[in-house]
Structure formats: structure tokens, C-alpha cells
N, C-alpha and C. Protein backbone atom coordinates (compact mmCIF):
# COMPACT_ATOMS: atom_id res chain seq x y z
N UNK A 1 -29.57 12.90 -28.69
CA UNK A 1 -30.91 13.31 -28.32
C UNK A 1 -31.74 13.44 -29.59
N UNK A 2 -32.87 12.85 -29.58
CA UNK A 2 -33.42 13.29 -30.94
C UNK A 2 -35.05 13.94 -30.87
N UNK A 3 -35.18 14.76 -29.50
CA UNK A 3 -36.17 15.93 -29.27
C UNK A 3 -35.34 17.45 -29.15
N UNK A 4 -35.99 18.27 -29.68
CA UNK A 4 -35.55 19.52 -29.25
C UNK A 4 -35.55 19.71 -27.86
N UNK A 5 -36.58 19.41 -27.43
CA UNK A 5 -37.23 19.78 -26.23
C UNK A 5 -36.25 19.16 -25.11
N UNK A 6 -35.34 18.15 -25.17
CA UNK A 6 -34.37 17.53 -24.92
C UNK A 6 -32.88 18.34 -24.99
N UNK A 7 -33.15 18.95 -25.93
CA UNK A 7 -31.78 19.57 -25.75
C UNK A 7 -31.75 20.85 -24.70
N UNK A 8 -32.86 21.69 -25.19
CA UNK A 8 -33.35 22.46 -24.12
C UNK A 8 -33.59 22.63 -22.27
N UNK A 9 -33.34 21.02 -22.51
CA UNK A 9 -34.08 20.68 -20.98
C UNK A 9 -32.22 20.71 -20.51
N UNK A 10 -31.54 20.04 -20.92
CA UNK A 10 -30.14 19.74 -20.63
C UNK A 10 -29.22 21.52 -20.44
N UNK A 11 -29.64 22.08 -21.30
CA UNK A 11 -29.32 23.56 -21.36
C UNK A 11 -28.96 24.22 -20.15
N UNK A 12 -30.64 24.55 -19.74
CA UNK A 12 -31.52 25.49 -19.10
C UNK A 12 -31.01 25.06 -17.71
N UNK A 13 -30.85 23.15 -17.50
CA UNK A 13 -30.20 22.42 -16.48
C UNK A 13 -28.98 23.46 -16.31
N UNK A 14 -28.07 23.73 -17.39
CA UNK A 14 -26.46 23.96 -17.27
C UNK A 14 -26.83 25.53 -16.25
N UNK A 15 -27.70 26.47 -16.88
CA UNK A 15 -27.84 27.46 -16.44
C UNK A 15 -28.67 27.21 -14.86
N UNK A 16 -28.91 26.51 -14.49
CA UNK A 16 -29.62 26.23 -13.10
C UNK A 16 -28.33 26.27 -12.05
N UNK A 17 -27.61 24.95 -12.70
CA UNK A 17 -27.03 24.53 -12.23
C UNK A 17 -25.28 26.07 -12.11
N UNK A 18 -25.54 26.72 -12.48
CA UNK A 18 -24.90 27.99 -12.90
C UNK A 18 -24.86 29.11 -11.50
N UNK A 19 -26.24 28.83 -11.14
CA UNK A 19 -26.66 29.25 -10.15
C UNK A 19 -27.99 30.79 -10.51
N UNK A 20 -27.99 30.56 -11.95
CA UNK A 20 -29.30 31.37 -12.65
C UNK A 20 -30.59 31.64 -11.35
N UNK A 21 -30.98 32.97 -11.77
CA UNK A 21 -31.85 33.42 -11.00
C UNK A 21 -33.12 33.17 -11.86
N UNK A 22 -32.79 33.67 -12.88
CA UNK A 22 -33.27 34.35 -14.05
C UNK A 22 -32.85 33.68 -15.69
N UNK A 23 -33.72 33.39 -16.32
CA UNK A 23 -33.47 32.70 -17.50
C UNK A 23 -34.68 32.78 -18.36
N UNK A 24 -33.65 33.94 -19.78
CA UNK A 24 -34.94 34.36 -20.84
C UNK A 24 -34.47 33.00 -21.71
N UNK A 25 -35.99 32.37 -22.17
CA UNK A 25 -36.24 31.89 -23.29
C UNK A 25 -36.66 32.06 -24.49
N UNK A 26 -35.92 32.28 -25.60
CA UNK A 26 -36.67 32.95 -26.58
C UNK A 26 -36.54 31.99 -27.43
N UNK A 27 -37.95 31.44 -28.75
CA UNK A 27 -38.13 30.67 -29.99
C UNK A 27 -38.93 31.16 -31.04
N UNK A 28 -38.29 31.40 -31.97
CA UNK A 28 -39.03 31.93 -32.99
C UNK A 28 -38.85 31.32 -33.85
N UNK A 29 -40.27 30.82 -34.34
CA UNK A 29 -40.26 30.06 -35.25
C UNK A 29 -40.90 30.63 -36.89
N UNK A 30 -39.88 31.43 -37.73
CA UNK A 30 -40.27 32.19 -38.83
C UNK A 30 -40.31 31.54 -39.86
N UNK A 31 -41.74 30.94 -40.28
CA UNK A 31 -41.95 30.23 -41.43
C UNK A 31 -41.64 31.04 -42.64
N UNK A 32 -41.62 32.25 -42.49
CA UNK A 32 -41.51 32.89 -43.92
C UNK A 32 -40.04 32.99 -44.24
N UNK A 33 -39.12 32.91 -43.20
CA UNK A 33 -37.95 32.63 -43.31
C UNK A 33 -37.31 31.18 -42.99
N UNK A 34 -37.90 30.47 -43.15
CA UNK A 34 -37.86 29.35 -43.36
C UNK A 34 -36.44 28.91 -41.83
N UNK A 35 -37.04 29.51 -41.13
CA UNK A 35 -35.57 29.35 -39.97
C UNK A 35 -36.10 29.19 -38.76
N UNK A 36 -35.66 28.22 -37.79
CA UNK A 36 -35.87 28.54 -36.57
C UNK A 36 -34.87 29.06 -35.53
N UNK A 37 -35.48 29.65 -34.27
CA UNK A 37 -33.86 30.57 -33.47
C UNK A 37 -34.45 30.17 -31.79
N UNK A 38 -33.62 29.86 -31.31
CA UNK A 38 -33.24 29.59 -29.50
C UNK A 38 -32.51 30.15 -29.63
N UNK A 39 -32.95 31.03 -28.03
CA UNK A 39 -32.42 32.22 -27.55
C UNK A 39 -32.66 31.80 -26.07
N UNK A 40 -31.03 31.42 -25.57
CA UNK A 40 -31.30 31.33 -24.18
C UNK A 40 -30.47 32.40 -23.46
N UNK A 41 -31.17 33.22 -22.37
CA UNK A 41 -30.06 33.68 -21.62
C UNK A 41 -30.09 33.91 -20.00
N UNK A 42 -28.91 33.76 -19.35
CA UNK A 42 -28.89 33.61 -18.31
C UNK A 42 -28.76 34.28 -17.02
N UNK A 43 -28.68 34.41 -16.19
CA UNK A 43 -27.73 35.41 -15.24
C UNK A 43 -27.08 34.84 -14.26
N UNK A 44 -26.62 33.73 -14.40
CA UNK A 44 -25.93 32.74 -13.78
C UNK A 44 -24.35 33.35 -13.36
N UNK A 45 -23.46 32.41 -13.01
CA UNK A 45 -22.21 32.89 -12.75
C UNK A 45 -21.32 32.90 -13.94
N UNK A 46 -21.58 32.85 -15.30
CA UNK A 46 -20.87 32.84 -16.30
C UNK A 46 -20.05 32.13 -16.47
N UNK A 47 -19.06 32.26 -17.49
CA UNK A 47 -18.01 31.28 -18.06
C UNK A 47 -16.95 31.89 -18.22
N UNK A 48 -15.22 31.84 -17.15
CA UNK A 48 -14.72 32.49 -17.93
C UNK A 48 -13.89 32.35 -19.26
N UNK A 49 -12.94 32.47 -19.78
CA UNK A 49 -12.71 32.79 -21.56
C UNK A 49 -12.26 31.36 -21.61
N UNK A 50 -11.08 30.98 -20.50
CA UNK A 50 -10.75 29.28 -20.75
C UNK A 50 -11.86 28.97 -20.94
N UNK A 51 -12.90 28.82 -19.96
CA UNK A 51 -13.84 27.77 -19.90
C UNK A 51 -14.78 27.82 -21.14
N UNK A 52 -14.99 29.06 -21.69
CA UNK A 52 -15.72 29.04 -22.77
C UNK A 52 -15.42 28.57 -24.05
N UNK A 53 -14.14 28.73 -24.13
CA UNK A 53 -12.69 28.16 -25.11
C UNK A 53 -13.13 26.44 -25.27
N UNK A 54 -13.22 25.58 -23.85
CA UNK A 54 -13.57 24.21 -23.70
C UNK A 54 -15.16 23.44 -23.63
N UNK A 55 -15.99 24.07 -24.02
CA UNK A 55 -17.00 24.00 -23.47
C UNK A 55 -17.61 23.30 -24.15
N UNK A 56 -17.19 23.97 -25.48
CA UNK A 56 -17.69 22.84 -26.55
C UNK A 56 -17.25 21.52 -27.32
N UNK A 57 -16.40 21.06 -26.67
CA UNK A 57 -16.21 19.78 -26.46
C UNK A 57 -16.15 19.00 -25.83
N UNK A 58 -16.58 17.81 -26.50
CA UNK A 58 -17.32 16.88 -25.77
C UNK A 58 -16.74 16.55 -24.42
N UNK A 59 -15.24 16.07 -24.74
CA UNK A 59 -14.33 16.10 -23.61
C UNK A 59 -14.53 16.57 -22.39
N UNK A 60 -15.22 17.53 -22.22
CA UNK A 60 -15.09 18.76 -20.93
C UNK A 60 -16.52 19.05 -20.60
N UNK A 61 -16.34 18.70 -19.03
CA UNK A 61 -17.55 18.92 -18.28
C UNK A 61 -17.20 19.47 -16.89
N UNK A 62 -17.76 20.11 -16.51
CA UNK A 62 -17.51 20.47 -15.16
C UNK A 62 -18.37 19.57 -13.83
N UNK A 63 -19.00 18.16 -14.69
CA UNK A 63 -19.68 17.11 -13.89
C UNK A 63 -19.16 16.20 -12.73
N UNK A 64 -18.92 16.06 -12.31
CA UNK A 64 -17.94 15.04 -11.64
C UNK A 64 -18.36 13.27 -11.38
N UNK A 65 -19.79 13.51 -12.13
CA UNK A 65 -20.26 12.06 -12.24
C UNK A 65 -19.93 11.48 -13.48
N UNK A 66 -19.30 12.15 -14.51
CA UNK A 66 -19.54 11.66 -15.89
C UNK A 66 -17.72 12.19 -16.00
N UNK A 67 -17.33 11.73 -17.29
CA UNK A 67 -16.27 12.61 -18.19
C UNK A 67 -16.24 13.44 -19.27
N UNK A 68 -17.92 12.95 -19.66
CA UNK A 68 -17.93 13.26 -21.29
C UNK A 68 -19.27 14.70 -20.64
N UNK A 69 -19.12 15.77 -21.83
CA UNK A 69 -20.40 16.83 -21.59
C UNK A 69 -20.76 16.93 -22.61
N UNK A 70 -21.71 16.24 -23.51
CA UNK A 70 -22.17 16.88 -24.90
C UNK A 70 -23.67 17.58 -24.99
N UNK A 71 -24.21 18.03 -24.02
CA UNK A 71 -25.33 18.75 -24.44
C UNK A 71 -24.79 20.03 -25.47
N UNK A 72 -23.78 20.60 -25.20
CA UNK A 72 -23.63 22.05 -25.99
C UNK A 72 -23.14 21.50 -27.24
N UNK A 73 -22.04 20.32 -27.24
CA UNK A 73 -21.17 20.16 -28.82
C UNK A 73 -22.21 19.46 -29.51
N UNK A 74 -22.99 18.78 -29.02
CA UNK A 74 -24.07 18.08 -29.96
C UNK A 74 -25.07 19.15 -30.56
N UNK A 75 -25.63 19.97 -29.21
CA UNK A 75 -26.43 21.12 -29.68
C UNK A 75 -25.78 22.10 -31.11
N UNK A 76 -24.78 22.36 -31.00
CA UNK A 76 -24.28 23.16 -31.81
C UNK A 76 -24.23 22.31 -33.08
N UNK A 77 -23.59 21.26 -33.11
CA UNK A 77 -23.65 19.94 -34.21
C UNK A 77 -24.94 20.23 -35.05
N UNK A 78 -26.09 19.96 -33.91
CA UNK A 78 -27.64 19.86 -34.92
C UNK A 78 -27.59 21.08 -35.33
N UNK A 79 -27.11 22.25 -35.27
CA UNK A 79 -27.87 23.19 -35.54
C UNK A 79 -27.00 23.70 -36.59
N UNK A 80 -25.84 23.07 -36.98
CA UNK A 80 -24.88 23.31 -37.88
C UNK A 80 -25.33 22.26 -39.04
N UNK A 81 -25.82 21.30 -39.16
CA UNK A 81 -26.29 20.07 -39.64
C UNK A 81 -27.35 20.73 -40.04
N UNK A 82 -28.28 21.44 -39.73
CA UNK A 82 -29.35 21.69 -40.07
C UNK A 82 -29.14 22.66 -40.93
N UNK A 83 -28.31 23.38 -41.27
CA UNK A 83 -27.96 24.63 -42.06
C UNK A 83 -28.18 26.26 -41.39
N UNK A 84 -28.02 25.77 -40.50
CA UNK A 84 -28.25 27.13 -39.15
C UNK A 84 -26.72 27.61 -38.80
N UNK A 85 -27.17 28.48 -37.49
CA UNK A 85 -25.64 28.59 -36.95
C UNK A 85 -25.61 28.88 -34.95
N UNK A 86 -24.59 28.41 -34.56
CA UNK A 86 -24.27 28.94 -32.96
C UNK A 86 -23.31 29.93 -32.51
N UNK A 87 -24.13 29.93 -31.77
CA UNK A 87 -22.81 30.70 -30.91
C UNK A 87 -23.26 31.01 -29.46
N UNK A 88 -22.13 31.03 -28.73
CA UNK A 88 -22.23 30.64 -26.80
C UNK A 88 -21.81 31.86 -26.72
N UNK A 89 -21.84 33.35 -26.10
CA UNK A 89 -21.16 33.79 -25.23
C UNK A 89 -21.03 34.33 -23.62
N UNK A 90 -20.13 34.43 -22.53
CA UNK A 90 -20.32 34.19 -21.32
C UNK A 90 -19.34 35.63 -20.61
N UNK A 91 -19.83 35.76 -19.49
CA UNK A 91 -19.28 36.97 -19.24
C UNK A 91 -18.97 36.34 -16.91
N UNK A 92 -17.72 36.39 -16.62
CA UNK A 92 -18.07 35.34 -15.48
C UNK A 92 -18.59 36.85 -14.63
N UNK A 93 -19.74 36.18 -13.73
CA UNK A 93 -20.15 37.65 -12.87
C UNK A 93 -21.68 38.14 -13.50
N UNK A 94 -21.59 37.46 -15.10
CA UNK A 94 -22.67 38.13 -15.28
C UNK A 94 -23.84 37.23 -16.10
N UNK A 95 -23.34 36.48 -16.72
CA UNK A 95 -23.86 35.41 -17.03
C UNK A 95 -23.77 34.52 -18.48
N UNK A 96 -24.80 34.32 -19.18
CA UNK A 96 -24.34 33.57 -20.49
C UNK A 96 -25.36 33.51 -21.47
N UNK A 97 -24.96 33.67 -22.77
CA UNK A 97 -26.18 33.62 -23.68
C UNK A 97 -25.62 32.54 -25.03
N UNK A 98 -26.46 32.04 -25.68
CA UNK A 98 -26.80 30.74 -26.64
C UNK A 98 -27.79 31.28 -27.68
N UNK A 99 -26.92 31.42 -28.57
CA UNK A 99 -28.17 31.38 -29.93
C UNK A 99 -27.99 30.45 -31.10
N UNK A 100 -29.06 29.51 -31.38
CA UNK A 100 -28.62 28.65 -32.33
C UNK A 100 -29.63 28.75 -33.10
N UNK A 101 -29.75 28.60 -34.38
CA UNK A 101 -30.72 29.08 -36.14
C UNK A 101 -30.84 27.79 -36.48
N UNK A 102 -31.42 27.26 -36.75
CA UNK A 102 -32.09 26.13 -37.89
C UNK A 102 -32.97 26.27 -39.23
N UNK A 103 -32.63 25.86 -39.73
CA UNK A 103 -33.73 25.64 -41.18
C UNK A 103 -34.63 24.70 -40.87
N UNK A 104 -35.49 25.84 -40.94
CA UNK A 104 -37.27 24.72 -40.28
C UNK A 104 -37.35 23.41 -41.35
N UNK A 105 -37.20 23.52 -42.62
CA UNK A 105 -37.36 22.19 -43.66
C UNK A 105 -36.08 21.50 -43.70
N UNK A 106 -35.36 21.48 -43.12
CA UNK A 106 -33.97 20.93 -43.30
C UNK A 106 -34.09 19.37 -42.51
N UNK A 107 -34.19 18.14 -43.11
CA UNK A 107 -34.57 16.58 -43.19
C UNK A 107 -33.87 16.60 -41.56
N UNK A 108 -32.90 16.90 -41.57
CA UNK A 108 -32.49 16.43 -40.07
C UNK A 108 -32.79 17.07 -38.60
N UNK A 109 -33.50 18.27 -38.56
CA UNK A 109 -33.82 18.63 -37.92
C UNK A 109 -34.98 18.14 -36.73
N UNK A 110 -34.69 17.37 -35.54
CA UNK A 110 -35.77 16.41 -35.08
C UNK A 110 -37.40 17.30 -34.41
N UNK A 111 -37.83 16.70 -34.38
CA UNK A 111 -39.17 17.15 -33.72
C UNK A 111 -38.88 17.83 -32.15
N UNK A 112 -39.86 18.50 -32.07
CA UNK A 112 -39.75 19.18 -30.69
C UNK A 112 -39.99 18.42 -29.29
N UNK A 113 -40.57 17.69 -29.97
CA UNK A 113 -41.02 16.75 -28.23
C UNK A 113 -42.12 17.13 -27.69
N UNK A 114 -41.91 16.30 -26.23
CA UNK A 114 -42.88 16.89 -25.61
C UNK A 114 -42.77 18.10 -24.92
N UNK A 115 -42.58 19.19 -25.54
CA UNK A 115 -42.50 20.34 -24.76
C UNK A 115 -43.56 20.69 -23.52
N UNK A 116 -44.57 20.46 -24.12
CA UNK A 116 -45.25 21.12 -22.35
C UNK A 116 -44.85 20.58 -21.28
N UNK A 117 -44.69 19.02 -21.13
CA UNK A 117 -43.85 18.50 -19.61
C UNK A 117 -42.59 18.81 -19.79
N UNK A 118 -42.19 18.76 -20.57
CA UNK A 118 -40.12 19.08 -20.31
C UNK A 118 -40.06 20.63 -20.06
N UNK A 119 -40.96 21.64 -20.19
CA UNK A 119 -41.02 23.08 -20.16
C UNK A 119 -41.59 23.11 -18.32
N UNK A 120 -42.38 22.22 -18.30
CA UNK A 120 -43.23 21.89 -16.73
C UNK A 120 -42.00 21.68 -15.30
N UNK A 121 -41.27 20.88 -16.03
CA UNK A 121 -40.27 19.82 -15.14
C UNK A 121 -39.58 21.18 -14.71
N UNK A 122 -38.89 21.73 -15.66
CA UNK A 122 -37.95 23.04 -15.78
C UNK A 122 -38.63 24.26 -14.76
N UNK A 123 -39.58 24.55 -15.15
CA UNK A 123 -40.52 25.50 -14.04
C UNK A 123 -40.24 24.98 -12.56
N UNK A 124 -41.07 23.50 -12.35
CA UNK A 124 -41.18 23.46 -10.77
C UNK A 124 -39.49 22.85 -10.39
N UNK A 125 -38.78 22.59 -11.01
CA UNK A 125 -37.56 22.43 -10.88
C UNK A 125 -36.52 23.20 -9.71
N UNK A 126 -37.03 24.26 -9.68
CA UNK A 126 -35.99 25.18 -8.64
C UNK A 126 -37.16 26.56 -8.44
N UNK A 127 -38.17 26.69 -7.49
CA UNK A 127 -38.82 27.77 -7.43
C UNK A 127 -38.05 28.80 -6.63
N UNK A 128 -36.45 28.94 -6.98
CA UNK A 128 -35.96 29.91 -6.96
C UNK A 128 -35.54 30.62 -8.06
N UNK A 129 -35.65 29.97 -9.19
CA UNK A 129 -35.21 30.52 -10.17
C UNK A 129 -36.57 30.80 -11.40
N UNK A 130 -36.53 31.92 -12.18
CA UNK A 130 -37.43 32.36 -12.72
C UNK A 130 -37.30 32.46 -14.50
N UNK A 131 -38.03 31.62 -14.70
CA UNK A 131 -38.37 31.45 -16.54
C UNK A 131 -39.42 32.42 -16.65
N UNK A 132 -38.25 33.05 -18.03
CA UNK A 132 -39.56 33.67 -18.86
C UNK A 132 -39.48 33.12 -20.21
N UNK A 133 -40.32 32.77 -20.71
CA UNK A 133 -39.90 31.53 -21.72
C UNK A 133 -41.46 32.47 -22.67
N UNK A 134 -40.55 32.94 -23.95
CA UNK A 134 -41.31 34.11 -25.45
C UNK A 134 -41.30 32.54 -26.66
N UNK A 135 -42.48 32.53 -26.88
CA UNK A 135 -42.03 32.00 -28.15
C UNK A 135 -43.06 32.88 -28.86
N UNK A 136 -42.83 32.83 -30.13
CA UNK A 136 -43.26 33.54 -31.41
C UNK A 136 -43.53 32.60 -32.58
N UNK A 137 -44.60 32.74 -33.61
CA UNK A 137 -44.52 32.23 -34.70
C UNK A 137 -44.64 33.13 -35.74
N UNK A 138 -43.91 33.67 -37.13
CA UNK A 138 -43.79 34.10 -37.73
C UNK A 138 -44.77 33.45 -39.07
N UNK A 139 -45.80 34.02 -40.01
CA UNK A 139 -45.97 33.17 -41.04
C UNK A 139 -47.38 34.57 -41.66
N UNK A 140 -46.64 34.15 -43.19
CA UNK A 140 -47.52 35.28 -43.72
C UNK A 140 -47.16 37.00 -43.73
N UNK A 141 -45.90 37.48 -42.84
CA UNK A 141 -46.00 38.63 -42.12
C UNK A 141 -46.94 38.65 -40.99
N UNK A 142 -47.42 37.92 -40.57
CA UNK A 142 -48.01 37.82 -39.27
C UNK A 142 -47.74 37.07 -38.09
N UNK A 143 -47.42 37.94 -36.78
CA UNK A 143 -46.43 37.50 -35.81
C UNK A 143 -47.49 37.36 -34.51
N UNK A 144 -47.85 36.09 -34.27
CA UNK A 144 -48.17 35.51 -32.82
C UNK A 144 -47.55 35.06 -32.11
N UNK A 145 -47.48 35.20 -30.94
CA UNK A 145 -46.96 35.18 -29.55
C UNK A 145 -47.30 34.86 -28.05
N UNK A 146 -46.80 33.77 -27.61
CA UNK A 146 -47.25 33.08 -26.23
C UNK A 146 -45.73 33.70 -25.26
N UNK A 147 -46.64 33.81 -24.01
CA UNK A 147 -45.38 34.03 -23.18
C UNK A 147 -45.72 33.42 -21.77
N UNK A 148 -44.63 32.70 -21.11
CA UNK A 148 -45.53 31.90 -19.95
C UNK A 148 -43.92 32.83 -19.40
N UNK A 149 -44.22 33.45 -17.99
CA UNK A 149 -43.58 34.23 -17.20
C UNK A 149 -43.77 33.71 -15.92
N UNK A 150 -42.36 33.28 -15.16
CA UNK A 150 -42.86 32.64 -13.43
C UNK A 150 -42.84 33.80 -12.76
N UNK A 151 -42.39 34.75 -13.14
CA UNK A 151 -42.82 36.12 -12.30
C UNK A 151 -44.21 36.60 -12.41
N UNK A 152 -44.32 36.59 -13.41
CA UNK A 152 -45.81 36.95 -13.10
C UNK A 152 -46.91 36.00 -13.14
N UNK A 153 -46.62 34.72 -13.00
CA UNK A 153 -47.64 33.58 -12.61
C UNK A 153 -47.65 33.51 -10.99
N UNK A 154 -46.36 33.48 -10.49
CA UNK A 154 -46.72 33.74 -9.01
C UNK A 154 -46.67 34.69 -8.00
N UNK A 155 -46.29 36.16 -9.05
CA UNK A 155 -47.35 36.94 -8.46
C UNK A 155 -49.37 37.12 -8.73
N UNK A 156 -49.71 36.28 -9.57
CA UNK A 156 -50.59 35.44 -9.28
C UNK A 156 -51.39 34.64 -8.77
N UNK A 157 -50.09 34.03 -8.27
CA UNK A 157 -50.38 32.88 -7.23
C UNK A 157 -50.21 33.32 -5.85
N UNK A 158 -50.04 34.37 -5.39
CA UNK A 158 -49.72 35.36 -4.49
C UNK A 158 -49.24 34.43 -3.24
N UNK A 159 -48.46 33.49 -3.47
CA UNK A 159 -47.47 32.91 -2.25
C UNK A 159 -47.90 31.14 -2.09
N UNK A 160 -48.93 31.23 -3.14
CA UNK A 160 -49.14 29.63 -3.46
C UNK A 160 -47.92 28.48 -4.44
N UNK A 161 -47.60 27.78 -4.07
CA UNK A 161 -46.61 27.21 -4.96
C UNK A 161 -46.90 26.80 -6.07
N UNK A 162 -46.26 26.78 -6.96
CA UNK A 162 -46.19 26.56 -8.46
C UNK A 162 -46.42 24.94 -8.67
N UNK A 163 -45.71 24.42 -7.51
CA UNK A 163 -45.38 22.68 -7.70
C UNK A 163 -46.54 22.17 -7.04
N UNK A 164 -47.50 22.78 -6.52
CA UNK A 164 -49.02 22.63 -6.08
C UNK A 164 -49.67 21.66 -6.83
N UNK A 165 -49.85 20.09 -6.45
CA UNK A 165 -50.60 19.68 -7.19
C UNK A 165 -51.79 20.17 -8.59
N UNK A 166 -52.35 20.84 -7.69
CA UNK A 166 -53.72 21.81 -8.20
C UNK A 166 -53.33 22.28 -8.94
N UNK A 167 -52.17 22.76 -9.28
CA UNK A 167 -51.70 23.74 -10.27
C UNK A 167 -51.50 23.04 -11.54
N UNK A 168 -50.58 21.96 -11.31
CA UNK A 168 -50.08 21.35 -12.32
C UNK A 168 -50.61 21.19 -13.76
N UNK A 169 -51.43 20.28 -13.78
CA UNK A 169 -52.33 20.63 -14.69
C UNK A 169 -52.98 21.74 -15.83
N UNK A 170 -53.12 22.92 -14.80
CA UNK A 170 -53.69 24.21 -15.37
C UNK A 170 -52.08 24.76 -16.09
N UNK A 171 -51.47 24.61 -15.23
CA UNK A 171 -50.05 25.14 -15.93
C UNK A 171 -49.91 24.37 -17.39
N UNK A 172 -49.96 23.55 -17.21
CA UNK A 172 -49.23 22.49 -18.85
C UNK A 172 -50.57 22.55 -19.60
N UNK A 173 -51.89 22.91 -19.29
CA UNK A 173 -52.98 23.13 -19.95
C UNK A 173 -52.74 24.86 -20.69
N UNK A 174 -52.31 25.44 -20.03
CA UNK A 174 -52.11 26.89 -20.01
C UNK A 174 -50.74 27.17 -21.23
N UNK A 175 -49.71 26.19 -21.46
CA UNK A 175 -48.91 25.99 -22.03
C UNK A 175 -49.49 25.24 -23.29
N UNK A 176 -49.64 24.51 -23.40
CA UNK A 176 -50.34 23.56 -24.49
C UNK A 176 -51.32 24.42 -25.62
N UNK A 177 -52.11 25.20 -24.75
CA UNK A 177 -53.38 25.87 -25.44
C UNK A 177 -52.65 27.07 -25.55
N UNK A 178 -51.44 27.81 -25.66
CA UNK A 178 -51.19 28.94 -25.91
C UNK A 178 -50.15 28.44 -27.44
N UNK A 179 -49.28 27.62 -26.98
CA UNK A 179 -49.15 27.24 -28.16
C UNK A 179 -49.68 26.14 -29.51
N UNK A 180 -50.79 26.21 -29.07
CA UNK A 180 -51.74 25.56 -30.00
C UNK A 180 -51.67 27.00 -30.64
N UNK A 181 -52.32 27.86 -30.44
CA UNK A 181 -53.14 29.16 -30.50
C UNK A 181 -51.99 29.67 -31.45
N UNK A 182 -50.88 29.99 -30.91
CA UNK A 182 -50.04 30.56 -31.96
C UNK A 182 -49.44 29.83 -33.64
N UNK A 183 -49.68 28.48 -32.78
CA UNK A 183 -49.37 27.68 -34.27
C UNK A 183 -50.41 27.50 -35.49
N UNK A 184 -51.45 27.76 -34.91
CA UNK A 184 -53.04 27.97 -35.82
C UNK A 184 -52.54 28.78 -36.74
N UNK A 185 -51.93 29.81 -36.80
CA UNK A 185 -51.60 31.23 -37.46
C UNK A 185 -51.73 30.71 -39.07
């Protein structure tokens, strides 16, 4: 994969597919520390210790269309490559969390993508399940912050759907211009 936004999308999938209700997104991007951090977590059905033991290799998927699973061993790869670090842990019953560090200047680290549609897709994806997706930019000692919340967008929307044509738009407009706003900093 050579978008972030790509690896993310494959993730957030694992935790859907988990049976996640609920899924915090956290990115902070601290220029003064020259690092970046994904923070995913879940409340899915977890992993237990075998499975977490196998998870990260490529070998092992719990897919039954494929043999091979590398969203996590690759994920962890870039982020080890980049001069960062990972780590998965899973609790079965309760759910699962992912934190991986990058060095924002580090040559191999790929671009983010198109985040506002791959962040879009993920939203209307399962309007049973609820993103709260924090990002942050760090720079200067000064910390800005976008937060797009499906709990409180459709209590908002007070029983209107999210995947609403009409909506669409304003949503990935609403996304786009918040993190414009924080990256200005």
C-alpha cells in the first residue's frame, strides 16, 4: 500500500468486521517532535493471546477468501521502517487497540492519501457502528484539533441518514475544511 489512508481503511475494516460498535481514532501529528502516532481502538470481540501471537504474520488471516493477511505485518513494517514503533494489544470480550509512531521526515514514510473519501467510505460503511475519529496537529507548542464524531453528527441529524445523498458532500466538505484549518497552524 503506499497511502496511509490505505492502511487505515484496511484496519478500521478488521475492527468492523470484529463486530466494533465503537471505534476511537486518534492522529497526532507533532511537528515539534518530529513524530507521527495512530491510535486505533476498538470494542469489537477482541483477539485471544493465540490469535494475537499470529496476527502479525502475513501467513494468517481469519479471511476465507484469501490465505495471505498483511494489512497489520505490513502496517507494522512501515512504521518500523520509518523509525517509529507498534504495538497491537487485544483483550477477547473486550476489544483491541493499535498504536504505531512514525518519524514525520523519515524518506519512506508515504503520503496520506485521500483521506477525506477513504475516512467517508468508513463512516457510511456500517451505520451501526460509530467513529470518533481526533486528529491533532502539534507545531510551535501549539496544539489544534479537528474531531468528526458519528455520535454526535447524528444526533444532529436527528434520525436522518448519514449515507443521504444530501449529506455526502457536506460531510467530506466538513472533513476537508477542518483539516485544512488545523494544518494552517
Amino acid at each position: 500500500m503506499n497511502e496511509l489512508s490505505l492502511y487505515l481503511l484496511d484496519i478500521m475494516q478488521n475492527s468492523i468486521k470484529a463486530k466494533a460498535t465503537l471505534i476511537n481514532l486518534d492522529i497526532i501529528k507533532n511537528i515539534d517532535e518530529d513524530k507521527l502516532t495512530i491510535k486505533i481502538v476498538d470494542n469489537g470481540c477482541g483477539m485471544s493471546e493465540e490469535v494475537l501471537s499470529k496476527v502479525l504474520s502475513p501467513f494468517y488471516t481469519t479471511r476465507t477468501t484469501r490465505k495471505v493477511g498483511l494489512g497489520l505485518p505490513l502496517f507494522k513494517e512501515l512504521s518500523e521502517l520509518c523509525e517509529g514503533s507498534f504495538k497491537i494489544e487485544s483483550k477477547v470480550g473486550v476489544g483491541t487497540t493499535l498504536t504505531a509512531t512514525f518519524r514525520l521526515n523519515n524518506i519512506d514514510l508515504p503520503p496520506f492519501g485521500n483521506w477525506v473519501d477513504t475516512f467517508y467510505i468508513l463512516v457510511i460503511n456500517d451505520e451501526d457502528v460509530d467513529i470518533k475519529y481526533t486528529h491533532k496537529v502539534i507545531k510551535n507548542n501549539e496544539t489544534k484539533e479537528f474531531v468528526f464524531d458519528t455520535i454526535e453528527i447524528k444526533n444532529i441529524l436527528d434520525g436522518m441518514s448519514i449515507k443521504d445523498f444530501s449529506l455526502m458532500q457536506w460531510a467530506k466538505d466538513y472533513i476537508k475544511n477542518g483539516l485544512e484549518e488545523i494544518d494552517a497552524i
